[in-house]
C-alpha atoms as a PDB file:
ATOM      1  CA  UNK A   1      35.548 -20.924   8.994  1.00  0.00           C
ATOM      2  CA  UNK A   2      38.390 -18.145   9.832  1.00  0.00           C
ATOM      3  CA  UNK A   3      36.916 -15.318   9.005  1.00  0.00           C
ATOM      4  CA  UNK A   4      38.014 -13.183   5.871  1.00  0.00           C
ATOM      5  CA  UNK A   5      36.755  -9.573   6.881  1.00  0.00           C
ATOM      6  CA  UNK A   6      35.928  -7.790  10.011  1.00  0.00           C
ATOM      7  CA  UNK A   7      33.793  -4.710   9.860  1.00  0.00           C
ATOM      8  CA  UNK A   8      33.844  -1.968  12.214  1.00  0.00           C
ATOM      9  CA  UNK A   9      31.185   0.641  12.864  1.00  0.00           C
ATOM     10  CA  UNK A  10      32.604   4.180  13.441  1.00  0.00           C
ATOM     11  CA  UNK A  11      30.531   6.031  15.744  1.00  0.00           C
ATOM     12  CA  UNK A  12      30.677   4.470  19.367  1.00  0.00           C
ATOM     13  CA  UNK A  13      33.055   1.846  18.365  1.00  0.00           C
ATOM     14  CA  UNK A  14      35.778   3.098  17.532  1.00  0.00           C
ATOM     15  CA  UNK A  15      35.586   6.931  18.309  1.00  0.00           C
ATOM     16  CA  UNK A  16      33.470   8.591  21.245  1.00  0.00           C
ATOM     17  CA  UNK A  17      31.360  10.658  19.415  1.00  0.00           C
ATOM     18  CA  UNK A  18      27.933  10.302  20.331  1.00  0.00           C
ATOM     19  CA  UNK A  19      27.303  11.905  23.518  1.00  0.00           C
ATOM     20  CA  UNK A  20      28.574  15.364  21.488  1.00  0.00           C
ATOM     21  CA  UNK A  21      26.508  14.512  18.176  1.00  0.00           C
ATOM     22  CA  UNK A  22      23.659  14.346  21.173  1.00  0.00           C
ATOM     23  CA  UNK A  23      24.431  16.788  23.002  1.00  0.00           C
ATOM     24  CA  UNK A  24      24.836  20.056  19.622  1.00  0.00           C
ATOM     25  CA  UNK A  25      21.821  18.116  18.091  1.00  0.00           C
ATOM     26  CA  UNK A  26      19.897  18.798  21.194  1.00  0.00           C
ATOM     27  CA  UNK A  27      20.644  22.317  21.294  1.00  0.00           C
ATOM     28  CA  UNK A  28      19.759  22.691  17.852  1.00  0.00           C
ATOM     29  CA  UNK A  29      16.259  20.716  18.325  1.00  0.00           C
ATOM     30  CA  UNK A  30      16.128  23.669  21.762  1.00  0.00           C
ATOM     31  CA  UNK A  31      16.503  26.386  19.572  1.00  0.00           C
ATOM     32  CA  UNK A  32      14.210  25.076  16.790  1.00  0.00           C
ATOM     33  CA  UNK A  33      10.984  24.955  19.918  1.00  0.00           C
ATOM     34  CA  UNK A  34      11.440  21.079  20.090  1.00  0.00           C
ATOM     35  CA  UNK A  35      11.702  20.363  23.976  1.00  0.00           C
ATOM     36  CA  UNK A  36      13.662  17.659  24.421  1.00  0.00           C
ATOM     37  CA  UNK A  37      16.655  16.017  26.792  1.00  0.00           C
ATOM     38  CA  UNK A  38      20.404  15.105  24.943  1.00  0.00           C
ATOM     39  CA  UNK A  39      19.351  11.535  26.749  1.00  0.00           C
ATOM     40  CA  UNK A  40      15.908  11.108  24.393  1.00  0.00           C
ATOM     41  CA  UNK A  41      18.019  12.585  21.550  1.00  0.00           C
ATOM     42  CA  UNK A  42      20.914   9.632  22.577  1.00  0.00           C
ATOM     43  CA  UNK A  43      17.671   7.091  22.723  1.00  0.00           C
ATOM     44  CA  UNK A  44      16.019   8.282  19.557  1.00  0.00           C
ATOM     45  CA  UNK A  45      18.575   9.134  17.301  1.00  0.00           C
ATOM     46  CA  UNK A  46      21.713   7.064  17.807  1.00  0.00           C
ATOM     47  CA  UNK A  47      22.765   4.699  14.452  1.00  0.00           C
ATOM     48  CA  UNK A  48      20.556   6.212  12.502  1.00  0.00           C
ATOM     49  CA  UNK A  49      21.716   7.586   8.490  1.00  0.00           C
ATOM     50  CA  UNK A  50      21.225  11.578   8.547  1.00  0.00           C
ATOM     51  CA  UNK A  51      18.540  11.573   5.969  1.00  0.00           C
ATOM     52  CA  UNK A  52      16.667   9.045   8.532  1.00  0.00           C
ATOM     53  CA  UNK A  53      17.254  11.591  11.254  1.00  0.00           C
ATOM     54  CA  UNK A  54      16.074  14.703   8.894  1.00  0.00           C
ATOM     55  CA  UNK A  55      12.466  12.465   7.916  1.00  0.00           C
ATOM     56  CA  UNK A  56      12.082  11.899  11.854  1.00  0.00           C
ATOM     57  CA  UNK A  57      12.623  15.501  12.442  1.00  0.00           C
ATOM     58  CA  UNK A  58       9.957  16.610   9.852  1.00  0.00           C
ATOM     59  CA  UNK A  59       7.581  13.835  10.223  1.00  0.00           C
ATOM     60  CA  UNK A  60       7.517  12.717  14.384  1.00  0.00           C
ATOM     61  CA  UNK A  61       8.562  15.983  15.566  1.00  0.00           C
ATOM     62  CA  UNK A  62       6.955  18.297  13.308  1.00  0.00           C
ATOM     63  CA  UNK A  63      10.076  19.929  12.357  1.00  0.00           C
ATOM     64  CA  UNK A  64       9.156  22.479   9.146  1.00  0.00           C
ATOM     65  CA  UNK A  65      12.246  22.743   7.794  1.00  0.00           C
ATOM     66  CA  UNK A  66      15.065  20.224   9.457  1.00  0.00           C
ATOM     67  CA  UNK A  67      18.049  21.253   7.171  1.00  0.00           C
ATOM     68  CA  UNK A  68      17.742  24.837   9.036  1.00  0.00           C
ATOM     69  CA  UNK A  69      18.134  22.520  12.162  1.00  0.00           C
ATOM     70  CA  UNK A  70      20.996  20.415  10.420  1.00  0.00           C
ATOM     71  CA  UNK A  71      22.730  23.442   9.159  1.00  0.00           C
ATOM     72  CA  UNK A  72      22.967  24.947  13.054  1.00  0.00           C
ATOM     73  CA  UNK A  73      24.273  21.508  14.450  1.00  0.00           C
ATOM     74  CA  UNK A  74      26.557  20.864  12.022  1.00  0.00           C
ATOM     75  CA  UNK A  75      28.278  24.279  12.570  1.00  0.00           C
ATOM     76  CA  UNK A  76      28.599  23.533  16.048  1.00  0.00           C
ATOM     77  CA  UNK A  77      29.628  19.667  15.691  1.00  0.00           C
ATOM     78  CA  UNK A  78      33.078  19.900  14.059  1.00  0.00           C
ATOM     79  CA  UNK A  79      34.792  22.061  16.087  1.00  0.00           C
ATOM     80  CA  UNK A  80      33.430  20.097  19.219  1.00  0.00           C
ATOM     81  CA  UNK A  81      34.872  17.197  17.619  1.00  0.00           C
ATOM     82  CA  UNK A  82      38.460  19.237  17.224  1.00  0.00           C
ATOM     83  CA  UNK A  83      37.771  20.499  20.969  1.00  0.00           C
ATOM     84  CA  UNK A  84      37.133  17.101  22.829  1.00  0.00           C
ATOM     85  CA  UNK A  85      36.251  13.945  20.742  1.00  0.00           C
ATOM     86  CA  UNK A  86      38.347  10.940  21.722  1.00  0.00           C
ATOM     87  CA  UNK A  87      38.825   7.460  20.542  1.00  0.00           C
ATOM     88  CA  UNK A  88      36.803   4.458  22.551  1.00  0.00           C
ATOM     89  CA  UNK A  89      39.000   3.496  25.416  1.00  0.00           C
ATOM     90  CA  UNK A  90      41.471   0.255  24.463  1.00  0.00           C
ATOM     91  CA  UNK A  91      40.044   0.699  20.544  1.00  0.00           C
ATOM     92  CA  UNK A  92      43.419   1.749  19.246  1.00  0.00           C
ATOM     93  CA  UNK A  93      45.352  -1.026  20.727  1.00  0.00           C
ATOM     94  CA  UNK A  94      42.659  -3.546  19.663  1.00  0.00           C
ATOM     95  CA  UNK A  95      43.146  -2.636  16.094  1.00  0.00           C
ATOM     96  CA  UNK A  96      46.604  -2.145  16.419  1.00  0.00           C
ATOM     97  CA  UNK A  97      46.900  -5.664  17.278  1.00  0.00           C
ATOM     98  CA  UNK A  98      45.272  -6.915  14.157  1.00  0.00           C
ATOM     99  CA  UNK A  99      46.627  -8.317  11.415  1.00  0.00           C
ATOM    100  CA  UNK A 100      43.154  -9.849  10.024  1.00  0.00           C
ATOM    101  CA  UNK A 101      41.614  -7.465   7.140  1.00  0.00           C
ATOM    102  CA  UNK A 102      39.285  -4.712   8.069  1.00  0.00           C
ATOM    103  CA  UNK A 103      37.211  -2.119   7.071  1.00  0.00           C
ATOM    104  CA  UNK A 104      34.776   0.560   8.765  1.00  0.00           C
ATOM    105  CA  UNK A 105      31.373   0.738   7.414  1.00  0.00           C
ATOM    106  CA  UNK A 106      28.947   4.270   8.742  1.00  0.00           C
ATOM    107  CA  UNK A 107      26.157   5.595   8.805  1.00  0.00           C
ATOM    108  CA  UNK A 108      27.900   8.956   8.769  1.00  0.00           C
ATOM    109  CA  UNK A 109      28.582  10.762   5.844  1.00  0.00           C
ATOM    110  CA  UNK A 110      32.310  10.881   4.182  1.00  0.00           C
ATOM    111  CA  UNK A 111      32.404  14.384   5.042  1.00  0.00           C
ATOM    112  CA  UNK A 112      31.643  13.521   8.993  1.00  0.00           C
ATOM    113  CA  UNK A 113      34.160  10.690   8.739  1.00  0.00           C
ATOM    114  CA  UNK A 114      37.057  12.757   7.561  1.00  0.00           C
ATOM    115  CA  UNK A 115      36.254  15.340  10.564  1.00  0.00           C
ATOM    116  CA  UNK A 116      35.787  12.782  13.003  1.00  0.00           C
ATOM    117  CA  UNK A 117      37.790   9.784  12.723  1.00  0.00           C
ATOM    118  CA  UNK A 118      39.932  11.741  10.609  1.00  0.00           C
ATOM    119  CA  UNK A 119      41.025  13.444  13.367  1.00  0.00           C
ATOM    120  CA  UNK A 120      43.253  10.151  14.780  1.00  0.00           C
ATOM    121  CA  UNK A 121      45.914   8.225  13.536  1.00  0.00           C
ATOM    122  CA  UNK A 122      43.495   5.065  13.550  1.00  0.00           C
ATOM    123  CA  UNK A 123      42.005   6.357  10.123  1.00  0.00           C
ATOM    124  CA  UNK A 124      45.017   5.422   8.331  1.00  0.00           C
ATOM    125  CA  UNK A 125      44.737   1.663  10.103  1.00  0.00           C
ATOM    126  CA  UNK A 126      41.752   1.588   7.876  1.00  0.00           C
ATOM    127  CA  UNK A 127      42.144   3.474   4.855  1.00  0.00           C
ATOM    128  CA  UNK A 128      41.330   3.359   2.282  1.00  0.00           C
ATOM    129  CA  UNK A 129      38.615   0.708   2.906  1.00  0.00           C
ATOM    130  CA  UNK A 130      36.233   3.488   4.465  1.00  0.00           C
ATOM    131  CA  UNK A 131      32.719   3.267   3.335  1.00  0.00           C
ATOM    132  CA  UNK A 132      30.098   5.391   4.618  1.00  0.00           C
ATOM    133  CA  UNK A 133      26.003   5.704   4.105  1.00  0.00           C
ATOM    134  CA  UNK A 134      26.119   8.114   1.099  1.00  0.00           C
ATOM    135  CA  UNK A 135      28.550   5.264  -0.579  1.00  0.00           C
ATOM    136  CA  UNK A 136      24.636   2.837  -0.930  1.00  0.00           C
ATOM    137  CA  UNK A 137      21.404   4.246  -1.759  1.00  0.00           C
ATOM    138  CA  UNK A 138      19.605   2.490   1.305  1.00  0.00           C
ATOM    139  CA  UNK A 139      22.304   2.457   4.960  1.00  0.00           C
ATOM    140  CA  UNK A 140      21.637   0.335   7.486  1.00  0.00           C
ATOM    141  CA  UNK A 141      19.433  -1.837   8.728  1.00  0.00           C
ATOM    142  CA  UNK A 142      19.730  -2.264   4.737  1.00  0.00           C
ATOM    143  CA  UNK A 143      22.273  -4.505   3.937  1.00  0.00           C
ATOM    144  CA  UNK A 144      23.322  -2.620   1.353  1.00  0.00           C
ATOM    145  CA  UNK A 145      26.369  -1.226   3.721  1.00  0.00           C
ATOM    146  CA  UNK A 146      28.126  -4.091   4.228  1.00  0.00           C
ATOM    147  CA  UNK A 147      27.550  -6.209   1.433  1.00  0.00           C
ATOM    148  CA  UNK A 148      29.509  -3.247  -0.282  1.00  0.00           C
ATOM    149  CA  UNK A 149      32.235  -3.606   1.770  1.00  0.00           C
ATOM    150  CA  UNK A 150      32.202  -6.952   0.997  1.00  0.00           C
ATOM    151  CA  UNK A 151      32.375  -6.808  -2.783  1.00  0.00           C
ATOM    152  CA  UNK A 152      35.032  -3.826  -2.287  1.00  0.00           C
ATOM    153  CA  UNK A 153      37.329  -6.365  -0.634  1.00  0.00           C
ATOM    154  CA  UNK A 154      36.639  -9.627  -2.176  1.00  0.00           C
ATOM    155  CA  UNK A 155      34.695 -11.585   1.313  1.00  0.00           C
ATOM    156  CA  UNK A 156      32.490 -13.861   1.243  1.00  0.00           C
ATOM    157  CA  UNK A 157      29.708 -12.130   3.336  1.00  0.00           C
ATOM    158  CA  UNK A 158      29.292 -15.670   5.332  1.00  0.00           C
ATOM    159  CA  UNK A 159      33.042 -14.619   6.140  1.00  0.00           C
ATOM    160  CA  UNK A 160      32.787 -11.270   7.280  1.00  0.00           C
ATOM    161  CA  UNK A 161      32.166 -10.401  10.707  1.00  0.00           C
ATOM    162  CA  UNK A 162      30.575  -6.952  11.602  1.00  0.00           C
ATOM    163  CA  UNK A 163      31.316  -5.235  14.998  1.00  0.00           C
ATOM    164  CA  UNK A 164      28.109  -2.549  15.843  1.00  0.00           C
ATOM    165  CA  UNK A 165      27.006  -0.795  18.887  1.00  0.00           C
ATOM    166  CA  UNK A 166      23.739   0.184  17.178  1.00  0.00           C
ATOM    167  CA  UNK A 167      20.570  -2.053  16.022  1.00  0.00           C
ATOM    168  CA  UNK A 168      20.224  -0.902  12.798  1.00  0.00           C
ATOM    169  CA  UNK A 169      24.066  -2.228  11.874  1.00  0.00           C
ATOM    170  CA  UNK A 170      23.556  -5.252  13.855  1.00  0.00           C
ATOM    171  CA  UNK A 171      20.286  -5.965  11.702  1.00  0.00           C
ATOM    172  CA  UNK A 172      22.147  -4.734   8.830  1.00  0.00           C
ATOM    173  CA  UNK A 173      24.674  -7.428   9.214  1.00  0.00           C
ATOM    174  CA  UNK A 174      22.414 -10.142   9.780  1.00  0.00           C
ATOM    175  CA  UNK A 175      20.384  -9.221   6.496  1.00  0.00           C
ATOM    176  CA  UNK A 176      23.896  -9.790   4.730  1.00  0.00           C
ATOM    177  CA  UNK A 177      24.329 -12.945   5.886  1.00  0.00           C
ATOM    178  CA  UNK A 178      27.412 -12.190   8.364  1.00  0.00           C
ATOM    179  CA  UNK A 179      28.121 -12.185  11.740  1.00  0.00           C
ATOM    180  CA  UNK A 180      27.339  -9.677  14.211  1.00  0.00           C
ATOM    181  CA  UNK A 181      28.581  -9.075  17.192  1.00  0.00           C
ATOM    182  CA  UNK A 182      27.211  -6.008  19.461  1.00  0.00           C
ATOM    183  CA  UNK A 183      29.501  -3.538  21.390  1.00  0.00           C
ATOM    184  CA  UNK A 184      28.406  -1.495  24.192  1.00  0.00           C
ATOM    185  CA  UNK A 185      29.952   1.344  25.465  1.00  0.00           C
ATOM    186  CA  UNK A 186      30.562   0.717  29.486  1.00  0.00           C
ATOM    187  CA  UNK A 187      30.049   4.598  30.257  1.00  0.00           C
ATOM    188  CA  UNK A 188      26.524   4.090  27.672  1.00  0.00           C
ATOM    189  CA  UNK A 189      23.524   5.696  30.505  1.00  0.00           C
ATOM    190  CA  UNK A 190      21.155   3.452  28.307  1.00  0.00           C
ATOM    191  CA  UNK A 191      19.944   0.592  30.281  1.00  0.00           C
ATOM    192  CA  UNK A 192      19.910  -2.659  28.582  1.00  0.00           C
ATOM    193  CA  UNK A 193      22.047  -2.082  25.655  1.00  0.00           C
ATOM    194  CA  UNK A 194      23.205  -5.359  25.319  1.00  0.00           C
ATOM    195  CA  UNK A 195      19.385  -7.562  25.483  1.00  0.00           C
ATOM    196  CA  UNK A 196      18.864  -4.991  22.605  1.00  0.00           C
ATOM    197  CA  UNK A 197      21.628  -5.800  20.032  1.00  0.00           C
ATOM    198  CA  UNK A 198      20.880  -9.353  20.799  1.00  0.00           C
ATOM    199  CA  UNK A 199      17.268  -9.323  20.022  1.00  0.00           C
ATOM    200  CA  UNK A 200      18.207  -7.380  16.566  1.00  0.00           C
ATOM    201  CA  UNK A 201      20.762 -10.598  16.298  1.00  0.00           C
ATOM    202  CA  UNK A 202      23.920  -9.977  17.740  1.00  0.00           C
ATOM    203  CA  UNK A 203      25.700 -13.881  18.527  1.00  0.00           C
ATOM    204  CA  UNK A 204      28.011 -11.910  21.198  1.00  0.00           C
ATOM    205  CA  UNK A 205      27.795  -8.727  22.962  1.00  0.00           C
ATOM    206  CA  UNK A 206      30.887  -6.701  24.356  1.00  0.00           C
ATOM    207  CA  UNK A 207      31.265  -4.392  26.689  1.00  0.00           C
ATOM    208  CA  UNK A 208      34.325  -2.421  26.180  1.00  0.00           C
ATOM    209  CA  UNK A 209      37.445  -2.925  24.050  1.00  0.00           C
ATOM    210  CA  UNK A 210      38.880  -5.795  26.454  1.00  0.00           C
ATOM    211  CA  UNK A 211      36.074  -7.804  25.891  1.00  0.00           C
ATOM    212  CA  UNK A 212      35.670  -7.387  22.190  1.00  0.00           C
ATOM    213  CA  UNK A 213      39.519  -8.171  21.946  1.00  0.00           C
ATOM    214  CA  UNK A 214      38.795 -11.609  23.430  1.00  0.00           C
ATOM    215  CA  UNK A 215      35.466 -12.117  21.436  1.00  0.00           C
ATOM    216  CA  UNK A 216      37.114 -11.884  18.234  1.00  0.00           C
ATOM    217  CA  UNK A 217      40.245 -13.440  19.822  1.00  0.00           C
ATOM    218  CA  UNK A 218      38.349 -16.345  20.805  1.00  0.00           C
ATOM    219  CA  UNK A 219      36.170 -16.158  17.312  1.00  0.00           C
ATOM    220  CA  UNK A 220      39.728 -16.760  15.402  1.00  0.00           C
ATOM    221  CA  UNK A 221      40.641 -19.376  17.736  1.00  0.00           C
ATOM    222  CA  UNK A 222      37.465 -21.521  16.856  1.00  0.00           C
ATOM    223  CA  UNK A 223      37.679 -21.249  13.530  1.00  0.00           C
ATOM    224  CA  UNK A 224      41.136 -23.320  13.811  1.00  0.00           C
ATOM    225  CA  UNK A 225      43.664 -20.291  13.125  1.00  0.00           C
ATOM    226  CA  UNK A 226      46.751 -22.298  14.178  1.00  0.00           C
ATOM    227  CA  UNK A 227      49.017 -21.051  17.001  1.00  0.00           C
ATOM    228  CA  UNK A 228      51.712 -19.746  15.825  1.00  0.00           C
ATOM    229  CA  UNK A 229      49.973 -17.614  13.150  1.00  0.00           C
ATOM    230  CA  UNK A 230      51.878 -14.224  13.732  1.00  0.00           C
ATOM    231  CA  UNK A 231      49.103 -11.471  15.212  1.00  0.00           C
ATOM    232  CA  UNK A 232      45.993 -12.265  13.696  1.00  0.00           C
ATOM    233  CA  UNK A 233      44.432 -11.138  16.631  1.00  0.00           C
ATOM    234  CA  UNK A 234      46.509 -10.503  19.705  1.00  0.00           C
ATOM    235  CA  UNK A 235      44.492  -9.922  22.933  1.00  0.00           C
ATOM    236  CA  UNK A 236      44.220  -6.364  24.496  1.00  0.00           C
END
């Protein structure tokens, strides 16, 4: 079975951006009398849709009004993303290096995407095929996410392969019937990041870009792509 579609997840696959969504949304959680540490924001919030951060915000941490909260960390987030977001190390040349079809699937809003990803040449690698939480009425860990991307491109889900650093899209994929396979960032300060994307299903965990490059190079190779097939996945 060579697979038909590989699906990336955005945030902490292919750009850097959650240590600075972590960091403003902490601030904004300081200001609004919520003590708490960018590493328990990291912990608690991390893959989650923004409406699913909002309810937490309101309902575990007592927040009265969360959108005042959303509204001061998302005037802070964009221009930290123009001032120092980055792309995962080795990410670019990964995809660069593909010829296989591909899509991203978030659980960031369009809006987010554009002013994130946007911001690097990799978005046109994807484009169009972009699709992004307020694209399904239920993000992950529904399936809903993926099995749109699926239908968008014409995969069999049993065909598509999802790449997620989070739980929630590794679930996600596994409730669609595809194949997930966990990344972890190497610089990630969360212990055990890998034992966790396993246990929500992951078949393979990498850490880093050089390691997903062989996963997926290795994944082709299985499934009997022949030899000479020109740069259906060429190793980082």
């Amino acid at each position: 079975m060579v697979p038909e579609l590989l699906i990336f997840d955005c945030d902490g696959v292919l750009i850097d951006s959650e240590p600075i969504a972590s960091r403003v949304l902490q601030e904004a959680l300081l200001s609004a009398g919520v003590p708490i540490s960018a590493e328990d924001v990291h912990t608690r919030f991390t893959g989650f849709a923004e409406a699913d951060v909002r309810r937490i915000c309101r309902d575990e941490l007592g927040i009265n009004d969360p959108d005042s909260v959303f509204h001061e960390a998302g005037a802070r987030l964009y221009g930290e993303f123009a001032r120092s977001l980055t792309l995962m190390p080795g990410i670019a040349e990964l995809i660069g290096a593909l010829s296989a079809r591909k899509c991203v699937a978030s659980n960031s809003g369009m809006d987010r995407l554009r002013k994130s990803l946007g911001l690097f040449d990799l978005w046109n690698a994807f484009a169009p095929h972009i699709f992004s939480a307020d694209m399904v009425a239920k993000p992950k860990p529904a399936p809903d996410l993926f099995l749109l991307c699926a239908s968008r491109l014409d995969a069999q889900p049993a065909r598509c392969v999802v790449i997620d650093d989070s739980p929630h899209g590794i679930s996600g994929a596994v409730a669609a019937g595809m194949t997930a396979i966990g990344f972890v960032d190497p610089s990630d300060p969360r212990k055990g990041r890998a034992a966790v994307l396993e246990a929500a299903g992951a078949t393979r965990v990498a850490t880093g870009a050089e390691q997903l490059s062989k996963i997926l190079h290795g994944l082709f190779r299985q499934a009997g792509a022949a030899d000479d097939e020109p740069r259906v996945l060429a190793t980082v």
